[in-house]
Protein backbone atom coordinates (compact mmCIF):
# COMPACT_ATOMS: atom_id res chain seq x y z
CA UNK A 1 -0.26 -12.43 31.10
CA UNK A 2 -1.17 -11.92 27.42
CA UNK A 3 0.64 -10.09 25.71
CA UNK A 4 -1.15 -8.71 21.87
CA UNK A 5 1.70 -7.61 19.04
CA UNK A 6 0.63 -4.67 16.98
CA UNK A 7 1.97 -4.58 13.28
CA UNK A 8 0.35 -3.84 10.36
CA UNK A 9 -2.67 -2.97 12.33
CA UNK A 10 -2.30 -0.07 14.64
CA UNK A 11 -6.00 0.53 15.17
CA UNK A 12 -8.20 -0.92 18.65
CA UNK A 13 -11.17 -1.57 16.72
CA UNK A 14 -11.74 -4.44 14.34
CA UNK A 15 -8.66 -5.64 15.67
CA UNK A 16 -8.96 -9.54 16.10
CA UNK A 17 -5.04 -10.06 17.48
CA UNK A 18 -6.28 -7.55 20.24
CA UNK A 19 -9.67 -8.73 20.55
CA UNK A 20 -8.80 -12.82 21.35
CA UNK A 21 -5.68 -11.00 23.43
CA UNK A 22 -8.58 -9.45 25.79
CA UNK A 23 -11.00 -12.16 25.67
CA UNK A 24 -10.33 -13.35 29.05
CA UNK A 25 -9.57 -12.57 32.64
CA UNK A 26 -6.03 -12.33 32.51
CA UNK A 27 -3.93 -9.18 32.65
CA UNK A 28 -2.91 -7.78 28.55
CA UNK A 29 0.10 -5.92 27.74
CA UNK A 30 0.93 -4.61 24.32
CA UNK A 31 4.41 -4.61 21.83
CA UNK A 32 5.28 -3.02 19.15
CA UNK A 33 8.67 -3.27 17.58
CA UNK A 34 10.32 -0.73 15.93
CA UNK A 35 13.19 -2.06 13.37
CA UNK A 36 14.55 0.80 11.63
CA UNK A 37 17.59 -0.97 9.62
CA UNK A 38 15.32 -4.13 8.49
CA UNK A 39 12.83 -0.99 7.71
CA UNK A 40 15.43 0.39 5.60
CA UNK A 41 16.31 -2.87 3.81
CA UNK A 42 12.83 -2.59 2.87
CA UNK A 43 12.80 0.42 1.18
CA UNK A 44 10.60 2.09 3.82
CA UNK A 45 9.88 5.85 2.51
CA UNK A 46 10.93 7.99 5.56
CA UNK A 47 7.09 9.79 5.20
CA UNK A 48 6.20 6.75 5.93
CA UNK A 49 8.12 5.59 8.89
CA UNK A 50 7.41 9.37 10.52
CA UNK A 51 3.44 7.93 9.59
CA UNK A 52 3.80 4.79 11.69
CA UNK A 53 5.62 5.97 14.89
CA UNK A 54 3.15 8.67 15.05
CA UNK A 55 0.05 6.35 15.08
CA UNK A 56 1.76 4.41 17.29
CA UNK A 57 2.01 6.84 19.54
CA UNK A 58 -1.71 7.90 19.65
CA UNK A 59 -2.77 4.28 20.07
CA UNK A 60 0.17 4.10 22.62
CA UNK A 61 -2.01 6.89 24.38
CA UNK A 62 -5.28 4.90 23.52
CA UNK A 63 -3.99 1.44 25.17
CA UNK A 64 -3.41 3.24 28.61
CA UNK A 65 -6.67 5.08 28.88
CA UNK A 66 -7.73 1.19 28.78
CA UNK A 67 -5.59 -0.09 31.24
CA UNK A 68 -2.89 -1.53 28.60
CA UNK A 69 0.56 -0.87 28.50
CA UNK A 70 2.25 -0.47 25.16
CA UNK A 71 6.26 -1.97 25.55
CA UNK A 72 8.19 -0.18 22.58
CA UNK A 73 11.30 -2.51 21.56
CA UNK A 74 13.97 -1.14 19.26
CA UNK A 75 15.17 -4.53 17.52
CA UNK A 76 17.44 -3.44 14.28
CA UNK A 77 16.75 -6.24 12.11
CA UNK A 78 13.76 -9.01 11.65
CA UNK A 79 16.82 -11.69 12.92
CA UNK A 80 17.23 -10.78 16.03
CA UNK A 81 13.08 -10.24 17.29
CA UNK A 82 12.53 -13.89 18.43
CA UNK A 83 15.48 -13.52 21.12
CA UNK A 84 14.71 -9.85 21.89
CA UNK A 85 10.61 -11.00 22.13
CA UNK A 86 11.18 -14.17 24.50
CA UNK A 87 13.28 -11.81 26.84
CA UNK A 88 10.32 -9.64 27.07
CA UNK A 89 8.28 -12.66 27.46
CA UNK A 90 9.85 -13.68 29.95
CA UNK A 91 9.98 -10.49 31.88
CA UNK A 92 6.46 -9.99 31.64
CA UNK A 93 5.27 -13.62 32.61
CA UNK A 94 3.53 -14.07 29.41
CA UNK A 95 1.60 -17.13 28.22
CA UNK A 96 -0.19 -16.16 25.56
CA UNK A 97 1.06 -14.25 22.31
CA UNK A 98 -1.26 -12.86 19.77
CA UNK A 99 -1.11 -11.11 16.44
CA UNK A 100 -2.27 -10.45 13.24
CA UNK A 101 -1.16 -12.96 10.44
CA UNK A 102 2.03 -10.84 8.08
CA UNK A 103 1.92 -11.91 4.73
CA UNK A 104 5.06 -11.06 3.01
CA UNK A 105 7.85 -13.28 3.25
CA UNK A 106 10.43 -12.04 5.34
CA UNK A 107 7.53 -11.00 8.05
CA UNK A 108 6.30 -14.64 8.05
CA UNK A 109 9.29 -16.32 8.65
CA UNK A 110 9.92 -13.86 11.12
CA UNK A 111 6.95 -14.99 13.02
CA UNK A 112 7.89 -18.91 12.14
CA UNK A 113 11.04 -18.12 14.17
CA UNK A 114 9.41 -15.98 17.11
CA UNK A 115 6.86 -19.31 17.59
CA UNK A 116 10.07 -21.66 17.66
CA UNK A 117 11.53 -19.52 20.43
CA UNK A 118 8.41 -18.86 22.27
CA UNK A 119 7.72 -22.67 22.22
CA UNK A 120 10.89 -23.56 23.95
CA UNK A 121 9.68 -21.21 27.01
CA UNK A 122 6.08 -22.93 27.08
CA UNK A 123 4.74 -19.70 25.37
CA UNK A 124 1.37 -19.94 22.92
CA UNK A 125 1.23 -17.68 19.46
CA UNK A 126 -2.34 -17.18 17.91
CA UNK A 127 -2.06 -15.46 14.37
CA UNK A 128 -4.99 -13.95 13.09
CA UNK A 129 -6.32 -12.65 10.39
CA UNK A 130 -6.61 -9.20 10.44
CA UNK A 131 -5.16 -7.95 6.90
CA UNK A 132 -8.17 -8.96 4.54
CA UNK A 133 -11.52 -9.34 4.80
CA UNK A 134 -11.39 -13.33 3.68
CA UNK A 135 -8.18 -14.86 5.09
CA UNK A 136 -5.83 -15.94 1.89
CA UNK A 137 -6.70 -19.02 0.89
CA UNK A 138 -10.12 -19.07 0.87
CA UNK A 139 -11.06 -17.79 -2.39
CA UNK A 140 -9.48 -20.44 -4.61
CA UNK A 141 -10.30 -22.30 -8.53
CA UNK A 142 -12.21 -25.38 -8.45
CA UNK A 143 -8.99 -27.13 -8.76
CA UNK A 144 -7.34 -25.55 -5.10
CA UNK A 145 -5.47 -23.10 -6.78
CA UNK A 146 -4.96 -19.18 -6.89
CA UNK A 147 -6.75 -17.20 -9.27
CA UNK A 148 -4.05 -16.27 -11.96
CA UNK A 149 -6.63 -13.61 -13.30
CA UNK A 150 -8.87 -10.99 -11.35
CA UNK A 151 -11.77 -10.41 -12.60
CA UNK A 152 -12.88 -14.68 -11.87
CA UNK A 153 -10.76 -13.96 -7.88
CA UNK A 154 -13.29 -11.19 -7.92
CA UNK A 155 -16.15 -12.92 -8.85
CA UNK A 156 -15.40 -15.65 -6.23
CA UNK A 157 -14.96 -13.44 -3.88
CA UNK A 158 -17.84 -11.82 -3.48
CA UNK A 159 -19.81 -15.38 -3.70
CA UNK A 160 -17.49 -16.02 -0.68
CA UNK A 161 -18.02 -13.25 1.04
CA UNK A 162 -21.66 -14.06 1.11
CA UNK A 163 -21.37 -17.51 2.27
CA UNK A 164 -18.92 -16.38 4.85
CA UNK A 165 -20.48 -12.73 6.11
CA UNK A 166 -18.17 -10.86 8.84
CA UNK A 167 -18.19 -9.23 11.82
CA UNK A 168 -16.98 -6.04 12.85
CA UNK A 169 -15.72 -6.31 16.33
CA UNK A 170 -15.53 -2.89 18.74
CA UNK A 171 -12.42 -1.66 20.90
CA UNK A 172 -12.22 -3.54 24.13
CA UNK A 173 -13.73 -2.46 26.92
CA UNK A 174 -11.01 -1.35 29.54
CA UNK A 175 -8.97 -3.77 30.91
CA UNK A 176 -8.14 -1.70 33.91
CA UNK A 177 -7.41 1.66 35.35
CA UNK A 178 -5.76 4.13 33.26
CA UNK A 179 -2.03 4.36 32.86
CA UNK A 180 0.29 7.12 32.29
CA UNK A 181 1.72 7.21 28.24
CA UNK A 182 5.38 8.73 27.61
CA UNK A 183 5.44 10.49 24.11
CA UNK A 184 7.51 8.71 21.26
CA UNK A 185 9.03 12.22 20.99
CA UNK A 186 10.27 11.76 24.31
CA UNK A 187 12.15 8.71 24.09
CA UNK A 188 15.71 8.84 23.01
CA UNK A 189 15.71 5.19 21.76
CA UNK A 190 12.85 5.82 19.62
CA UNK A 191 13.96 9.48 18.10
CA UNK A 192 17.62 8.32 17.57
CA UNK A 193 17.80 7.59 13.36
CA UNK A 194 14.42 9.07 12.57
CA UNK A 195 15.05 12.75 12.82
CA UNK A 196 11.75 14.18 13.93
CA UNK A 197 8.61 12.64 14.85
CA UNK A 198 6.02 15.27 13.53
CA UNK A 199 3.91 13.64 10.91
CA UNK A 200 3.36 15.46 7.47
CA UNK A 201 0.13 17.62 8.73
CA UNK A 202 -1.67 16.69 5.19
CA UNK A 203 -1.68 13.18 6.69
CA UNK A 204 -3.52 13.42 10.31
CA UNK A 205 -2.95 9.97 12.55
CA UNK A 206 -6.11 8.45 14.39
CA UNK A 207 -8.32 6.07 14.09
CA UNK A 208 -10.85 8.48 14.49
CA UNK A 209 -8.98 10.50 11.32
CA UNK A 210 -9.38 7.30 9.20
CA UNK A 211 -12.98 7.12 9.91
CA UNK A 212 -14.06 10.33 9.34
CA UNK A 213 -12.01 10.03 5.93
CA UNK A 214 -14.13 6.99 5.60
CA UNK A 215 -17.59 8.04 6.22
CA UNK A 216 -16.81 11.51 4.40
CA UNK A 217 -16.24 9.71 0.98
CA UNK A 218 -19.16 7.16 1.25
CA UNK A 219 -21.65 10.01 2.06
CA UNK A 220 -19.57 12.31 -0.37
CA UNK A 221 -18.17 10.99 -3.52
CA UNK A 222 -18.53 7.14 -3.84
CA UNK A 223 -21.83 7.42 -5.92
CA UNK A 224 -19.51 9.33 -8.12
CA UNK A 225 -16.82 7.22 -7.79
CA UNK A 226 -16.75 5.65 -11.09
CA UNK A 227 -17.26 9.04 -13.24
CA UNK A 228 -14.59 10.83 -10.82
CA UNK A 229 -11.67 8.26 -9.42
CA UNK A 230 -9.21 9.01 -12.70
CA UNK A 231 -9.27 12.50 -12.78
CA UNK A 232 -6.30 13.64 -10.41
CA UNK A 233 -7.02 17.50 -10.58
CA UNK A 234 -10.60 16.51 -8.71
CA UNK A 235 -11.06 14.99 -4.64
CA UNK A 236 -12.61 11.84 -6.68
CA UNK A 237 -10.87 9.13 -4.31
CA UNK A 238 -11.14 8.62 -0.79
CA UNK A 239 -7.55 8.84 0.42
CA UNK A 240 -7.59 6.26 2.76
CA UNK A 241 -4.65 4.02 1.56
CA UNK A 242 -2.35 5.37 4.37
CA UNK A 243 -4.70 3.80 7.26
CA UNK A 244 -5.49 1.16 5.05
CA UNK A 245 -1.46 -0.02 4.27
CA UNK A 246 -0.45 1.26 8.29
CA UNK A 247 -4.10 -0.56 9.44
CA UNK A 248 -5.55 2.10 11.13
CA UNK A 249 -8.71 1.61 9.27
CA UNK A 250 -9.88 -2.35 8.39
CA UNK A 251 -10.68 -3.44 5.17
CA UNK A 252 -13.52 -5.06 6.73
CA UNK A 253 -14.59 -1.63 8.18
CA UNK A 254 -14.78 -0.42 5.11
CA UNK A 255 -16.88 -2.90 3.23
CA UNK A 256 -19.29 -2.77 6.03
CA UNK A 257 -19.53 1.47 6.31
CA UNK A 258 -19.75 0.65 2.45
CA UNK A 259 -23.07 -1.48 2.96
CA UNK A 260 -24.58 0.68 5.49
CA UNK A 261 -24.12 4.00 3.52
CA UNK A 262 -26.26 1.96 0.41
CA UNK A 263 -28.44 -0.50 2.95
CA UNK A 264 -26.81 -3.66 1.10
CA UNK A 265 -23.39 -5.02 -0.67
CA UNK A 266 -23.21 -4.10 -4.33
CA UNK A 267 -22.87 -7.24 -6.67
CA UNK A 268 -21.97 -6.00 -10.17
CA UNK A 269 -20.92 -2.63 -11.87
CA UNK A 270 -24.56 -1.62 -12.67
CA UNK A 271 -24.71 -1.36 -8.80
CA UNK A 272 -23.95 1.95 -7.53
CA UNK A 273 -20.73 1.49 -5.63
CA UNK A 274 -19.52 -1.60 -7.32
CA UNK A 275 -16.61 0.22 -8.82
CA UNK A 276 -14.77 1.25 -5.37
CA UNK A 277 -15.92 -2.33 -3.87
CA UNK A 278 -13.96 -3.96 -6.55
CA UNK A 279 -10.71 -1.41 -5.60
CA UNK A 280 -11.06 -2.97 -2.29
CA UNK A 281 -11.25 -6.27 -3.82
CA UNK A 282 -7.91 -5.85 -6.16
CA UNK A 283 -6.23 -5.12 -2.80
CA UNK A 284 -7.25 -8.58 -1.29
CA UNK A 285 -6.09 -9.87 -4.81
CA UNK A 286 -2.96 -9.13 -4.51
CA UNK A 287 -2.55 -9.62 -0.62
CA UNK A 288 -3.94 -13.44 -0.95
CA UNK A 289 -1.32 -13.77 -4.41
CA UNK A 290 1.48 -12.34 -2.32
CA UNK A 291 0.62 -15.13 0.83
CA UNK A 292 0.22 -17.84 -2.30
CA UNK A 293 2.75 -17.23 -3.74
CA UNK A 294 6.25 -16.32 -2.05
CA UNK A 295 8.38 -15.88 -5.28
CA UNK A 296 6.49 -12.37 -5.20
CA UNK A 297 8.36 -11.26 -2.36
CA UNK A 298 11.86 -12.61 -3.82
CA UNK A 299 11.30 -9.37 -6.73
CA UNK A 300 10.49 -12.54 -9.09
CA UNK A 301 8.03 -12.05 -11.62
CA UNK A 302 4.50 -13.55 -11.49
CA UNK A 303 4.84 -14.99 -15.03
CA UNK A 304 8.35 -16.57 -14.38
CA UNK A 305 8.79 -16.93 -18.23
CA UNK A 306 9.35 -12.97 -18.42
CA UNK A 307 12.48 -12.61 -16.35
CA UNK A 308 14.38 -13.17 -19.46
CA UNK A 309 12.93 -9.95 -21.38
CA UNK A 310 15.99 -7.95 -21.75
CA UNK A 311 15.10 -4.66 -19.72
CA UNK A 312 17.36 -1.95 -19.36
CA UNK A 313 18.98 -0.70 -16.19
CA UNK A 314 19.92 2.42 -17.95
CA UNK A 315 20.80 4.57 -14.60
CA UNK A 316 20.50 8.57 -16.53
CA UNK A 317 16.98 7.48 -17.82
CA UNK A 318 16.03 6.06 -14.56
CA UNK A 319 17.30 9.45 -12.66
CA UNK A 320 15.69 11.25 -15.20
CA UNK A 321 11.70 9.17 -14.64
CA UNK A 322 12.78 9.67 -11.07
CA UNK A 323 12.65 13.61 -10.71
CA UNK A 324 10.26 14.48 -13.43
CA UNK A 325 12.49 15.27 -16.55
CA UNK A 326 10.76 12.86 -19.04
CA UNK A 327 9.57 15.81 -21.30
CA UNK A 328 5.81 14.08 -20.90
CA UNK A 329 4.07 16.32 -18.81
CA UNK A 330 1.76 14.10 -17.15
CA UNK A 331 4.45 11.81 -16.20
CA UNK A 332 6.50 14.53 -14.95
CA UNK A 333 4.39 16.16 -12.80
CA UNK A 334 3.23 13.15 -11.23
CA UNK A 335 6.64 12.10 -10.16
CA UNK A 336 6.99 15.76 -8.88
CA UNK A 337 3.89 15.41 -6.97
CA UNK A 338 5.70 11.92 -5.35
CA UNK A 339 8.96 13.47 -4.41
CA UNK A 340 6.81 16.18 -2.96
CA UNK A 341 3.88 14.51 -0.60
CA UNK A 342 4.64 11.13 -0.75
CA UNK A 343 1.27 9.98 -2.41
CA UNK A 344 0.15 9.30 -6.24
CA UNK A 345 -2.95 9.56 -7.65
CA UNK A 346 -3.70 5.65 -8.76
CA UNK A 347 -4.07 6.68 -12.80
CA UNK A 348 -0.85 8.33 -12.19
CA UNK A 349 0.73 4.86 -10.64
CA UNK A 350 -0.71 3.48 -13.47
CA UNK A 351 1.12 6.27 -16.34
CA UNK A 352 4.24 6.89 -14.61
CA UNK A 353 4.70 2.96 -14.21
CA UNK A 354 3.57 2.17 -18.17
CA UNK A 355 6.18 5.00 -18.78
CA UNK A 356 8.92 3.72 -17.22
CA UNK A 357 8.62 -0.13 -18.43
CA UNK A 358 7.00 -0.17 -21.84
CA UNK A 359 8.49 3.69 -23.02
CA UNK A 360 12.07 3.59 -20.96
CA UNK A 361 12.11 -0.12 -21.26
CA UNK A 362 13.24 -0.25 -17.64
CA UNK A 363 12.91 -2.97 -15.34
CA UNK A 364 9.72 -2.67 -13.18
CA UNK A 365 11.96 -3.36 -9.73
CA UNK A 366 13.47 -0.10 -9.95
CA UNK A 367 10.19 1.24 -10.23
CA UNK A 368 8.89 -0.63 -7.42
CA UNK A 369 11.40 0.08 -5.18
CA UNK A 370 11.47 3.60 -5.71
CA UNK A 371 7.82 4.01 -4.90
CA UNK A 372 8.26 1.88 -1.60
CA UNK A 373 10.74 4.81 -1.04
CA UNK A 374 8.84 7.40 -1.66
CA UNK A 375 5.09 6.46 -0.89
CA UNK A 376 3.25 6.91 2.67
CA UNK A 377 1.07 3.88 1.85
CA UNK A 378 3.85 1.73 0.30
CA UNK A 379 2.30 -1.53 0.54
CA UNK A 380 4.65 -4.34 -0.88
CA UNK A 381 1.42 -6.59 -2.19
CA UNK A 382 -0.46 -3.38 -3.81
CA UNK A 383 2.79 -2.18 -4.97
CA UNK A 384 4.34 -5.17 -6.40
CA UNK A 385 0.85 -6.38 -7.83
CA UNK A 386 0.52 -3.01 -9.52
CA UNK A 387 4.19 -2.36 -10.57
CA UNK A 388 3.88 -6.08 -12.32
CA UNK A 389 0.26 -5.43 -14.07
CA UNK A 390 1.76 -2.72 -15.77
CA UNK A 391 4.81 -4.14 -17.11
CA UNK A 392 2.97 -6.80 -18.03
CA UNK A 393 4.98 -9.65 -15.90
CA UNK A 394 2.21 -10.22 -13.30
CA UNK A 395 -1.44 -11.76 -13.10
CA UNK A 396 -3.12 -10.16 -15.56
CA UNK A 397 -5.46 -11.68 -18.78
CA UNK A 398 -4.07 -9.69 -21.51
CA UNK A 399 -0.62 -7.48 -20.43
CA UNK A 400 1.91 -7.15 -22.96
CA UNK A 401 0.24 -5.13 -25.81
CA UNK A 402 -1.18 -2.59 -22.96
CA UNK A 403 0.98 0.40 -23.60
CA UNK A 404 -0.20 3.48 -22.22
CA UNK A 405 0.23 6.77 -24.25
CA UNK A 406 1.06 9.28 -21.53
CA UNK A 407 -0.39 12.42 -24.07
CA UNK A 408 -3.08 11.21 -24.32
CA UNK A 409 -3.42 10.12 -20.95
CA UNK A 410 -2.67 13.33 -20.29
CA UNK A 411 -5.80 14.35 -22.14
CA UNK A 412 -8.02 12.31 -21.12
CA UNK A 413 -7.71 12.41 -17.24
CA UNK A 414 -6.22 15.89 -17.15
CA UNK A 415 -8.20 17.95 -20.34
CA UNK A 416 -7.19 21.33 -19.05
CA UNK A 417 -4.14 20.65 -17.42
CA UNK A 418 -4.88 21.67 -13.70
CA UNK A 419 -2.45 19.04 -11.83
CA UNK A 420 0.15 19.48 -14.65
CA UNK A 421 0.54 23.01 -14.38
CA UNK A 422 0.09 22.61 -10.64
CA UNK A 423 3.44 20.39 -10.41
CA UNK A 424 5.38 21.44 -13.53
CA UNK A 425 6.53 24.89 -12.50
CA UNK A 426 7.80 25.42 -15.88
CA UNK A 427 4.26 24.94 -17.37
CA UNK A 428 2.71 27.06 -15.03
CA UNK A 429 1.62 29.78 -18.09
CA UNK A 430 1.01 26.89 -21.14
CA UNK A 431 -2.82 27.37 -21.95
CA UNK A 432 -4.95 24.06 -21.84
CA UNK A 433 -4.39 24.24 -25.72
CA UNK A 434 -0.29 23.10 -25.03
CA UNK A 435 0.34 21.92 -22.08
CA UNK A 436 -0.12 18.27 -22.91
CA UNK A 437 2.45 18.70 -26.16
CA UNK A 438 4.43 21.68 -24.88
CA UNK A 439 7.52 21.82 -27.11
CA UNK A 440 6.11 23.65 -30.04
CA UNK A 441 4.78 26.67 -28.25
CA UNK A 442 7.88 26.61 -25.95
CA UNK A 443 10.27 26.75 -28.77
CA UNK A 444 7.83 29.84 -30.10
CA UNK A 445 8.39 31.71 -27.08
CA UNK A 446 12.01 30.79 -27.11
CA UNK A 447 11.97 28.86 -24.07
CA UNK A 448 14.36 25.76 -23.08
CA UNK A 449 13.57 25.46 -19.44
CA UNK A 450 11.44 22.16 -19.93
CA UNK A 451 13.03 18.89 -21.14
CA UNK A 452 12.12 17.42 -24.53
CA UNK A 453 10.67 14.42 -24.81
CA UNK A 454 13.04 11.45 -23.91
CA UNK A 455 12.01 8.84 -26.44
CA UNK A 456 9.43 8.68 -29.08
CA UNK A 457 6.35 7.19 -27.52
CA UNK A 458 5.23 5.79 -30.81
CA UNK A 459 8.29 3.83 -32.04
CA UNK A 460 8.94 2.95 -27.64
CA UNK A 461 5.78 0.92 -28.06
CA UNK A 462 6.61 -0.96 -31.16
CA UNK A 463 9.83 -1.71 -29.05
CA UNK A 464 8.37 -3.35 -25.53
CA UNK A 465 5.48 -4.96 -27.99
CA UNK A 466 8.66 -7.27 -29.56
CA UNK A 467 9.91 -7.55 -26.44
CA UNK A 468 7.54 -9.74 -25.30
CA UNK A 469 6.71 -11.11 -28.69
CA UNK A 470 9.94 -12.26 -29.14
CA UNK A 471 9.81 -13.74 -25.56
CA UNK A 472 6.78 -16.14 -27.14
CA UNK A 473 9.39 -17.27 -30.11
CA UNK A 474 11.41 -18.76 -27.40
């Protein structure tokens, strides 16, 4: 028996764990392992978790039209899986274990510690690589190292990708005759701490979801991507990190629906395209830095010299970033939007995260962990990776002095105000002429229902710009 454990990568196509699992004549079974208090230790948003047990079951459903039987194991923490997964090996009669490679730290040792206890019972693990398109480690300096900055990983990458190509593999053919599939919703083990199953309807499971998402924004909006992708009142992205982050869709799959849609791979940013390539290529950027380098899983800063900048932990200013009561409108509403869907426009990341480190001074690790809490595609390498870029710890050419404005942020990205009035119920009736500075015109109308601004941005900059100057003195 083989037996093929689904993680990160709840999709059967493209799926090389699964594919080497049903590369032979032997019977395949299939795990996945639910561990709702190591989840929780994780900072797992609850959107999220609902997001994951719902794809699992559809794929659950998916496996036994093809003959394979999904086991479902409750195991609380990441400890106690290697005992928990040779028991089931054991029951089963397996030989064979395959899965995906994890990346972050606590997964990967994990998995060291499932391999010790599978070796002991004469059982073989194959990890794969099914979380990039080029497996960490290949795109390195000439000197063996990581690439500190991205735009030379980028550049590599893309020479690598050529030498290396890829194939996109299809869902296995069925392994046998079909098999009956219990609901999730249906099991008491699996309901018991998660409240209820039903997935936020704005967020449809499926592979078949994912690809349609896919396909949509290459024949759609990518052409436009570059023009459009910043704007957060406009459908300029393709809202696909949920399947990308719970692997329902491959990042390989989309590279290659990417060079189909334009009959070849885009090489530079006069190419149309280029510009969401290179998003895709940022995510591999941070996955490979996260696998490289294991401090960035300890909440350690890339730049190890910057853990002595004196950031605040001020817990009334972090509340207040938090639940949208900054007084800057952008930054409000798009922590409103957050608490509300469980997604953020990218830009927004981008503001809200500037905001909160070089305006509030706060440590970035509140930040990050509140979006892991909050966010449907909380992805610790994207998050941490972006969380670190902005507060200008993490790998990055020139970080310190970038200070975001969030007015005129605001501005640019949202001229007549459509998201903020969308989100800021309070500047629901501002004309486009206010809404970005509202405090004048509110205090005109005799209005105090919105906050005023916590901090001046202007002297805030002048503040996290010595911060790290001072840092250099030492």
């Amino acid at each position: 028996m083989r037996l093929v454990w689904f993680r990160n990568d709840l999709r059967l196509s493209d799926n090389p764990a699964l594919r080497h699992g049903c590369a032979s004549d032997e019977p395949v079974a299939a795990l996945f392992i639910i561990s709702p208090t190591q989840w929780r230790q994780h900072k797992m948003a609850p959107i999220r978790q609902r997001f994951i047990l719902a794809q699992v079951d559809a794929l659950g459903r998916e496996l036994a039209a093809l003959g394979i039987q999904l086991h479902l194991l409750r195991v609380e923490t990441f400890a106690k899986v290697p005992a928990a997964l040779a028991d089931l090996c054991r029951e089963l009669g397996v030989s064979q274990l395959y899965a995906n490679q994890a990346i972050e730290l606590d997964e990967q040792r994990r998995d060291h510690a499932v391999t010790a206890a599978l070796a002991e019972q004469e059982v073989s693990c194959h990890w794969l690589n099914g979380c990039c398109v080029l497996p960490p480690g290949r795109v390195l300096t000439g000197g063996r190292e990581m690439f500190k900055v991205f735009t030379p990983f980028s550049r590599a990458w893309l020479k690598a990708l050529d030498e290396d190509g890829f194939v996109i593999h299809r869902a296995p053919a069925p392994q046998g005759e079909p098999l009956p599939w219990q609901p999730l919703a249906e099991r008491a083990f699996v309901d018991e701490g998660f409240g209820e199953l039903t997935p936020d309807p704005r967020w449809p499971v499926g592979e078949a979801e994912a690809l349609r998402r896919l396909h949509a924004f290459l024949e759609q909006g990518v052409l436009d991507y570059g023009e459009t992708r910043d704007f957060p009142a406009l459908a300029g992205t393709s809202i696909l990190s949920p399947y990308l982050a719970t692997g329902i869709v491959s990042p390989r799959q989309c590279v290659a629906a990417l060079q189909q849609r334009l009959g070849g791979r885009p090489q530079s940013k006069a190419q149309p395209g280029f510009v969401w390539l290179n998003e895709l290529i940022w995510r591999e950027f941070y996955r490979h830095l996260l696998v490289l380098i294991p401090t960035l899983s300890m909440n350690r800063p890339f730049k190890p010299e910057t853990a002595a900048l004196p950031w605040s932990w001020d817990p009334d200013a972090f509340t207040a970033w938090c639940e949208g009561r900054t007084g800057y409108p952008i930054v409000d509403a798009a922590m409103r939007c957050l608490n509300a869907t469980g997604w953020m426009h990218n830009r927004l990341r981008m503001i809200v995260a500037s905001f909160l480190t070089k305006d509030l001074h706060i440590h970035w690790r509140l930040g990050e962990d509140y979006f892991m809490s909050r966010l449907i595609d909380g992805d610790l390498a994207a998050n941490n990776g972006g969380w670190q870029w902005a507060a200008g710890t993490g790998a990055d050419a020139a970080p310190y002095f970038r200070v975001f404005n969030p007015t005129t942020q605001g501005q640019r990205f949202d001229p007549q105000g459509e998201f903020i009035r969308t989100w800021v119920s309070e500047l629901a009736d501002l004309p486009a002429t206010h809404v970005h500075q509202p405090h004048d015109w509110l205090r005109l109308k005799g209005r105090q229902d919105y906050p005023a601004p916590m901090v001046d941005h202007a002297v805030a900059r002048v503040r996290a710009i010595e911060m790290f100057r001072d840092l250099e003195k030492q």
